[in-house]
N, C-alpha and C. Protein backbone atom coordinates (compact mmCIF):
# COMPACT_ATOMS: atom_id res chain seq x y z
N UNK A 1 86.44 108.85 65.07
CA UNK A 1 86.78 109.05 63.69
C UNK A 1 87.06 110.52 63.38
N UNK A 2 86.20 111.39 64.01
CA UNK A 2 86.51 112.93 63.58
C UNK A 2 87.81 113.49 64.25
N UNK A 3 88.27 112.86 65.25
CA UNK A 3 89.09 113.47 65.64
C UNK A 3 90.40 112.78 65.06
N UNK A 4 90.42 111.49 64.63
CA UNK A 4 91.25 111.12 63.97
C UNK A 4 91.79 111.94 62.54
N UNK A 5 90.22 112.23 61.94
CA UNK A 5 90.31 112.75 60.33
C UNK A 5 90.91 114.47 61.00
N UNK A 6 90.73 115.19 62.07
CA UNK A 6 91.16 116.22 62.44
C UNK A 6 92.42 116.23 62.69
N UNK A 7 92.67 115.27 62.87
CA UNK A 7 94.55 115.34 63.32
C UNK A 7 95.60 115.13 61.74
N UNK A 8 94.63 114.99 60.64
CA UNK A 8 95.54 115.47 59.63
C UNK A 8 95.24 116.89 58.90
N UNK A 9 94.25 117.73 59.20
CA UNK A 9 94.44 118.78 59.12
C UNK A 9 95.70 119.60 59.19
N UNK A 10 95.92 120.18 57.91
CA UNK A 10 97.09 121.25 57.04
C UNK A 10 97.78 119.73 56.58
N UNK A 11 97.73 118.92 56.46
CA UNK A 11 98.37 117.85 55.83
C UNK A 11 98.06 118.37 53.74
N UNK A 12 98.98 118.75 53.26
CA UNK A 12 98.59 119.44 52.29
C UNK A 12 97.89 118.41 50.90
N UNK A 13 97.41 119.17 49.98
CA UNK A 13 96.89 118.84 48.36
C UNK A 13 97.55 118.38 48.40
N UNK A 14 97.36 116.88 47.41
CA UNK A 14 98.25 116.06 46.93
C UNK A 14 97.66 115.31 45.24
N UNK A 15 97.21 115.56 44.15
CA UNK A 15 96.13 115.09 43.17
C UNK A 15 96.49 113.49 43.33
N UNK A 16 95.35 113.17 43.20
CA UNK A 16 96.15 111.63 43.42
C UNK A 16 96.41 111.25 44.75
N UNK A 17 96.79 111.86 45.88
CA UNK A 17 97.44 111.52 47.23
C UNK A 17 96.36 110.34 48.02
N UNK A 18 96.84 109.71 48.43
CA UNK A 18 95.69 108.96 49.50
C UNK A 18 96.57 108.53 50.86
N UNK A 19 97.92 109.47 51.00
CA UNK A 19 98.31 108.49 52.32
C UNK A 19 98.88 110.20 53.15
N UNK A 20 99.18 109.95 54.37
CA UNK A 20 99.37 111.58 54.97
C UNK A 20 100.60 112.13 54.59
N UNK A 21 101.30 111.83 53.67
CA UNK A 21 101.94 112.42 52.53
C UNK A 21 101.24 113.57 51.77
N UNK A 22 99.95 113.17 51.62
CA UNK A 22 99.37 114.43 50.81
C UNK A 22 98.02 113.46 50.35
N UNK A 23 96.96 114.20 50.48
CA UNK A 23 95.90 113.54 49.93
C UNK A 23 94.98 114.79 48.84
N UNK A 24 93.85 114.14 48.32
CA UNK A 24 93.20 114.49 47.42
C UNK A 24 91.66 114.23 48.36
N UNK A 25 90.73 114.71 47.73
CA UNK A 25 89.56 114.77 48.87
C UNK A 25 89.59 113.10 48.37
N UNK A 26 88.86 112.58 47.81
CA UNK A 26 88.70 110.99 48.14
C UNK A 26 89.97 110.12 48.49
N UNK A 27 90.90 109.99 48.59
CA UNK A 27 91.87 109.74 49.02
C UNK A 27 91.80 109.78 50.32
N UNK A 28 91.43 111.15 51.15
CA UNK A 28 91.21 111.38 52.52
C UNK A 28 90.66 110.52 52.85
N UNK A 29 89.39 110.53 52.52
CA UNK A 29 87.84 109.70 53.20
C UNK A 29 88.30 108.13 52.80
N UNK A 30 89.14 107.77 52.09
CA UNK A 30 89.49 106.50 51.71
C UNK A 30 90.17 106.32 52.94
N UNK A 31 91.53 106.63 52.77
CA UNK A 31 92.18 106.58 54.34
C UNK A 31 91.59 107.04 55.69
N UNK A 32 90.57 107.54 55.75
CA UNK A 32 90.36 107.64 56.91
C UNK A 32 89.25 106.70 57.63
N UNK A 33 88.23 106.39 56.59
CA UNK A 33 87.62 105.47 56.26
C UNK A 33 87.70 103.78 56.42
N UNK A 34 89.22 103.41 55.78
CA UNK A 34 89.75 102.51 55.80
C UNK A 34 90.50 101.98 57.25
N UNK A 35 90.40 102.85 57.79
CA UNK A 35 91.37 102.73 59.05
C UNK A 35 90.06 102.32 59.87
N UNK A 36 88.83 102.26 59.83
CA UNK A 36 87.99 102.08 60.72
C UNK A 36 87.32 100.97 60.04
N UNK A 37 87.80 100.17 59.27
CA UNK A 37 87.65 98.80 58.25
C UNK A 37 85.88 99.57 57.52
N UNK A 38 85.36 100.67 57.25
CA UNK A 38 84.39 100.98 56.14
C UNK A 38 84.73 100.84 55.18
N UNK A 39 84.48 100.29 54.10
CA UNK A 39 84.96 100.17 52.91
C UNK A 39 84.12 101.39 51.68
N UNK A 40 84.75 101.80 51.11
CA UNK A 40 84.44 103.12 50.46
C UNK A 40 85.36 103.32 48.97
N UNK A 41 84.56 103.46 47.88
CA UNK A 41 85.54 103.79 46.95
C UNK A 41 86.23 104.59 47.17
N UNK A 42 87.81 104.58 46.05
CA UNK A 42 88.35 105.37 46.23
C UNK A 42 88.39 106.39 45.49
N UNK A 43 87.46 106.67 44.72
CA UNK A 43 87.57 108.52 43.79
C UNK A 43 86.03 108.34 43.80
N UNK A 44 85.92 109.80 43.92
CA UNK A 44 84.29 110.27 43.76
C UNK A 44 83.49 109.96 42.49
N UNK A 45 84.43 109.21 41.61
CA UNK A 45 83.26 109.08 40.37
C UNK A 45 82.52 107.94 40.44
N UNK A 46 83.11 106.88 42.06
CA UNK A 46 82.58 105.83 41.86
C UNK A 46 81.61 106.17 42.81
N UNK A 47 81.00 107.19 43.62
CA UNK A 47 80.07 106.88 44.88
C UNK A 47 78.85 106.96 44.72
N UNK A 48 78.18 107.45 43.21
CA UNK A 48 77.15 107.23 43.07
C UNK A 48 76.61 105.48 43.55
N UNK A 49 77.25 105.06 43.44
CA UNK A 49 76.83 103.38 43.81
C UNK A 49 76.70 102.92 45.77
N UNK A 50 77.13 104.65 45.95
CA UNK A 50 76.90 104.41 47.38
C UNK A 50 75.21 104.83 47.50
N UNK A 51 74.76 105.94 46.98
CA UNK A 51 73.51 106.82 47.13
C UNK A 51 72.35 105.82 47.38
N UNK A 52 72.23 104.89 47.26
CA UNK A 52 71.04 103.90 48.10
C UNK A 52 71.53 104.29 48.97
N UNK A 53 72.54 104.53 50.35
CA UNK A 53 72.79 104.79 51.81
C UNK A 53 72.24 106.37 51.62
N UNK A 54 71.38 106.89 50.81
CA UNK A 54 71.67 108.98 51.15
C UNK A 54 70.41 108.86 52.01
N UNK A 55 70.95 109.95 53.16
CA UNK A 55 69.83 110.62 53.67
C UNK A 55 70.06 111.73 53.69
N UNK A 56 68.74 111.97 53.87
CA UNK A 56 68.92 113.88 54.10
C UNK A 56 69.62 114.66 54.61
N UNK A 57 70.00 115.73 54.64
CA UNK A 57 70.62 116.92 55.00
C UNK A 57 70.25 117.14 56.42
N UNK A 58 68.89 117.14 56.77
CA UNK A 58 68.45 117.34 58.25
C UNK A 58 68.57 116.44 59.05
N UNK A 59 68.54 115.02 58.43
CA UNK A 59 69.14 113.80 59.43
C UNK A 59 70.70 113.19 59.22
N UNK A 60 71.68 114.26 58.87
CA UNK A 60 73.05 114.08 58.49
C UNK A 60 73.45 113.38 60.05
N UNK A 61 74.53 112.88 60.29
CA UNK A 61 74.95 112.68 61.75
C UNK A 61 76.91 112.70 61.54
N UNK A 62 76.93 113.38 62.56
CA UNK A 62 79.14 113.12 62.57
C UNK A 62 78.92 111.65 61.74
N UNK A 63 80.09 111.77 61.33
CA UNK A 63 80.75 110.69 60.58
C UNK A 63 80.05 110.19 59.28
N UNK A 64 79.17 110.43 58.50
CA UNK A 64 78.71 110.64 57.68
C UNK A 64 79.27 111.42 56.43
N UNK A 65 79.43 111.01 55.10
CA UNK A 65 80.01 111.50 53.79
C UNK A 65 79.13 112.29 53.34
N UNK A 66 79.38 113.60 53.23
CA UNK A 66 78.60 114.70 52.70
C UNK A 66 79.34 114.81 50.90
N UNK A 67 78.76 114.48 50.04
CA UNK A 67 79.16 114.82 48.42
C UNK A 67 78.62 115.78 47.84
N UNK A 68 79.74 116.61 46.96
CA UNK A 68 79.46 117.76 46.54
C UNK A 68 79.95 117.34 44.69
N UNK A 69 79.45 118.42 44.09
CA UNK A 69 79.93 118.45 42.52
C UNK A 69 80.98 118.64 42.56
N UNK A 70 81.83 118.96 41.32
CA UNK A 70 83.23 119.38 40.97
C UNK A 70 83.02 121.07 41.33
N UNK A 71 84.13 121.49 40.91
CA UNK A 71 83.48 122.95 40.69
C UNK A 71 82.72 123.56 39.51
N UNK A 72 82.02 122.89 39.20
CA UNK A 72 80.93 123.40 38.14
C UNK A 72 79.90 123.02 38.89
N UNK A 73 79.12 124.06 39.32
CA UNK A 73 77.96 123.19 40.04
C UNK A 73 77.02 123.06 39.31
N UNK A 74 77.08 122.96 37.79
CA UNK A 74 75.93 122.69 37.20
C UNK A 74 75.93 121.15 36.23
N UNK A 75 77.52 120.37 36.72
CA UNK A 75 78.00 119.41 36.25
C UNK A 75 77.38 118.32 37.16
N UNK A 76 76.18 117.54 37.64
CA UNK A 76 75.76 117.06 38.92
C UNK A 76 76.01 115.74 38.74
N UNK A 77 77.55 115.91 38.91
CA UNK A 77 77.99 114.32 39.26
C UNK A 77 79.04 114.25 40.21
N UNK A 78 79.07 113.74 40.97
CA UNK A 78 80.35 113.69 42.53
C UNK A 78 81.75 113.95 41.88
N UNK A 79 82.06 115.12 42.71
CA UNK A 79 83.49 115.63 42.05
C UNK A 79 84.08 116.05 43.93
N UNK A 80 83.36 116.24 45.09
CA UNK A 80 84.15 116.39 45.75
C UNK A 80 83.27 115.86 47.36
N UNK A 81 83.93 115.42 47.94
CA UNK A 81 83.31 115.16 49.15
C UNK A 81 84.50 115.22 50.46
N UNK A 82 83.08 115.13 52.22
CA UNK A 82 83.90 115.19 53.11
C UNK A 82 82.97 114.40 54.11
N UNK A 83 84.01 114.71 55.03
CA UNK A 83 83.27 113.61 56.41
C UNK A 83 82.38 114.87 57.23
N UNK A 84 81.23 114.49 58.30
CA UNK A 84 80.79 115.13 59.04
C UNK A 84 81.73 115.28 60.26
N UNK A 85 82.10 116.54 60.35
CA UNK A 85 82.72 116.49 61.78
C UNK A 85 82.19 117.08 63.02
N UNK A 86 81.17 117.73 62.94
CA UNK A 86 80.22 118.58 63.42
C UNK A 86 78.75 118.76 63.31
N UNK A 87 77.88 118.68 64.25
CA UNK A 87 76.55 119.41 63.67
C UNK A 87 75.96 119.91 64.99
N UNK A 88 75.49 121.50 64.83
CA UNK A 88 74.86 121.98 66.41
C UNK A 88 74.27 122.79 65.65
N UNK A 89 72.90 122.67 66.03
CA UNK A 89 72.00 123.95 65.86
C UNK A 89 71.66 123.80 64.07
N UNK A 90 71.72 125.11 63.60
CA UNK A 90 72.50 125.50 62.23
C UNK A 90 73.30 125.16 61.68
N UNK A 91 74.48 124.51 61.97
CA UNK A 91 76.31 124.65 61.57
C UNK A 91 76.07 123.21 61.00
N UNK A 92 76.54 122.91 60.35
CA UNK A 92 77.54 121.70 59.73
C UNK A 92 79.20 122.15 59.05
N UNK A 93 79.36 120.81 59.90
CA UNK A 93 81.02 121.36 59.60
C UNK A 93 81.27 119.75 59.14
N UNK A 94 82.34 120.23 58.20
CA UNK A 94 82.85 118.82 57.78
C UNK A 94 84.49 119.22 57.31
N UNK A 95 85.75 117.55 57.44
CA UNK A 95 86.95 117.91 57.12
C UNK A 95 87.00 117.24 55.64
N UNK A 96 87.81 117.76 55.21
CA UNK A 96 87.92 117.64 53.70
C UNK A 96 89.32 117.77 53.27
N UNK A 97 89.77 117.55 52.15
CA UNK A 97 90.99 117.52 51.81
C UNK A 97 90.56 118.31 50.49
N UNK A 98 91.11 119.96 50.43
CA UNK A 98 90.38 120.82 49.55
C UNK A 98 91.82 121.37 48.68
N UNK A 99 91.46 121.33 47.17
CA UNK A 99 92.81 121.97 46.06
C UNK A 99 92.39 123.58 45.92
N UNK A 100 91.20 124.21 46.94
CA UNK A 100 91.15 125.48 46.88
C UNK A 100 92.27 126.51 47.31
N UNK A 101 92.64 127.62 46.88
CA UNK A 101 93.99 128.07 47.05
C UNK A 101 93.38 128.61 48.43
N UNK A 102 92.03 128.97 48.35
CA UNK A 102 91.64 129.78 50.21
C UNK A 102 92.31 128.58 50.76
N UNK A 103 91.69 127.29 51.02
CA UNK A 103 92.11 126.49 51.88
C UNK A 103 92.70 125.12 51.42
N UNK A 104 93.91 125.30 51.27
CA UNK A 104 94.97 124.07 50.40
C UNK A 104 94.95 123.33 51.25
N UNK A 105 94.57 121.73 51.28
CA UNK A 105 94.63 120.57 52.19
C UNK A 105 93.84 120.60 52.75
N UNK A 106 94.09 119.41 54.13
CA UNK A 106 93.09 118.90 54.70
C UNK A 106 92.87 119.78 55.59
N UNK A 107 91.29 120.56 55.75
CA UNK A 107 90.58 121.59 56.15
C UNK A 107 89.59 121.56 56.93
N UNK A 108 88.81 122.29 57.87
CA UNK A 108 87.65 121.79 58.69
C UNK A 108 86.75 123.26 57.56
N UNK A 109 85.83 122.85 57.39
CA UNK A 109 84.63 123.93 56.69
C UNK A 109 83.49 123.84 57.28
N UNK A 110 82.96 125.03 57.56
CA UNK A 110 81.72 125.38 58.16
C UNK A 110 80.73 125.78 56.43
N UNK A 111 80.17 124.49 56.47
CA UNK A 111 79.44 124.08 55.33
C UNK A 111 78.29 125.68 54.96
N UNK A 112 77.35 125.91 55.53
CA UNK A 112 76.77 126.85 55.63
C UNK A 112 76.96 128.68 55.46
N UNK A 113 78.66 128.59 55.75
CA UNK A 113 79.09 129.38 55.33
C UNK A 113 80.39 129.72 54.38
N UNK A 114 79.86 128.37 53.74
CA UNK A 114 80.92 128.39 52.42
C UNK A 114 79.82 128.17 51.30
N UNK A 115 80.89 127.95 49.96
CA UNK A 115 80.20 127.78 48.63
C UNK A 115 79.51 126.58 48.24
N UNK A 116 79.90 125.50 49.17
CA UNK A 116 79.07 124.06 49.57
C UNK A 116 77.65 124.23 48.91
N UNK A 117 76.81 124.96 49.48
CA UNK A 117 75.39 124.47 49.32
C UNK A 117 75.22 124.55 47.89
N UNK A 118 75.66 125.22 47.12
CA UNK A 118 75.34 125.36 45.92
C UNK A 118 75.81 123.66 45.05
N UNK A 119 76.50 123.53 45.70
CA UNK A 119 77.11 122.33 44.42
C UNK A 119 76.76 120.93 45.68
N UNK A 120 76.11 120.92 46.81
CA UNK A 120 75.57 119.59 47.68
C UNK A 120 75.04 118.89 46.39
N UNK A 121 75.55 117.70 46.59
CA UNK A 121 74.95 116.49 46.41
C UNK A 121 73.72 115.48 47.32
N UNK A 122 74.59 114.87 48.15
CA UNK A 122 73.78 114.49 49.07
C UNK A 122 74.48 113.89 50.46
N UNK A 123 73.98 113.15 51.71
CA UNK A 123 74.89 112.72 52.57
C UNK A 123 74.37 111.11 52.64
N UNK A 124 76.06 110.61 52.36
CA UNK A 124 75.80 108.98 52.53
C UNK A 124 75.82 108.61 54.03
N UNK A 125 75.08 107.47 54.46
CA UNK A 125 75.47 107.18 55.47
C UNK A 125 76.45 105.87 55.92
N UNK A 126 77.28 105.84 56.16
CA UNK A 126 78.32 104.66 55.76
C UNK A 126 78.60 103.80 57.18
């Protein structure tokens, strides 16, 4: 799965997008998701109804939906999420489909050393 969701990396912003035309972060995880028959809403306002699946941060595993706020991180309701693509040591890395001008489209982020922790939600396990 990660290397699948990695092979659309620089596939650019798209609001709305859900196909490799251009995606939007839930759009991504929809299509990428979908291709491995998981079934997953398709916009982040619906995944609170996933959070019975959350586990912790320390027992995250690859392939796992990490959800974050919008950019208000004081707004704490799912505005952006990504897949696990990584975890060693310290690092979590996850790909995402990001409307940030640093990183426009589908992106790999080293969670820990971005603005992530502040606006984490939680990680579903799907």
């Amino acid at each position: 799965m990660v290397s699948y969701a990695r092979s659309f990396i620089s596939t650019k912003y798209v609001w709305g997008g859900s196909t490799p035309k251009g995606f939007d972060c839930s759009g991504f995880i929809h299509y990428i998701y979908n291709n491995y028959s998981i079934k997953i809403p398709r916009t982040t306002s619906e995944y609170p109804q996933l959070f019975t699946q959350s586990v912790t941060l320390k027992d995250a595993q690859v392939g796992d939906l990490i959800v974050f706020t919008g950019t208000n991180p004081s707004v704490r309701k799912p505005g952006h999420a990504g897949i696990i693509s990584e975890i060693k040591n310290d690092s979590i890395k996850f790909v995402h489909s990001s409307s940030s001008q640093k990183h426009f489209g589908v992106t790999e982020t080293n969670y820990y050393k971005s603005g992530y922790p502040k606006r984490f939600l939680t990680v579903v396990r799907m």
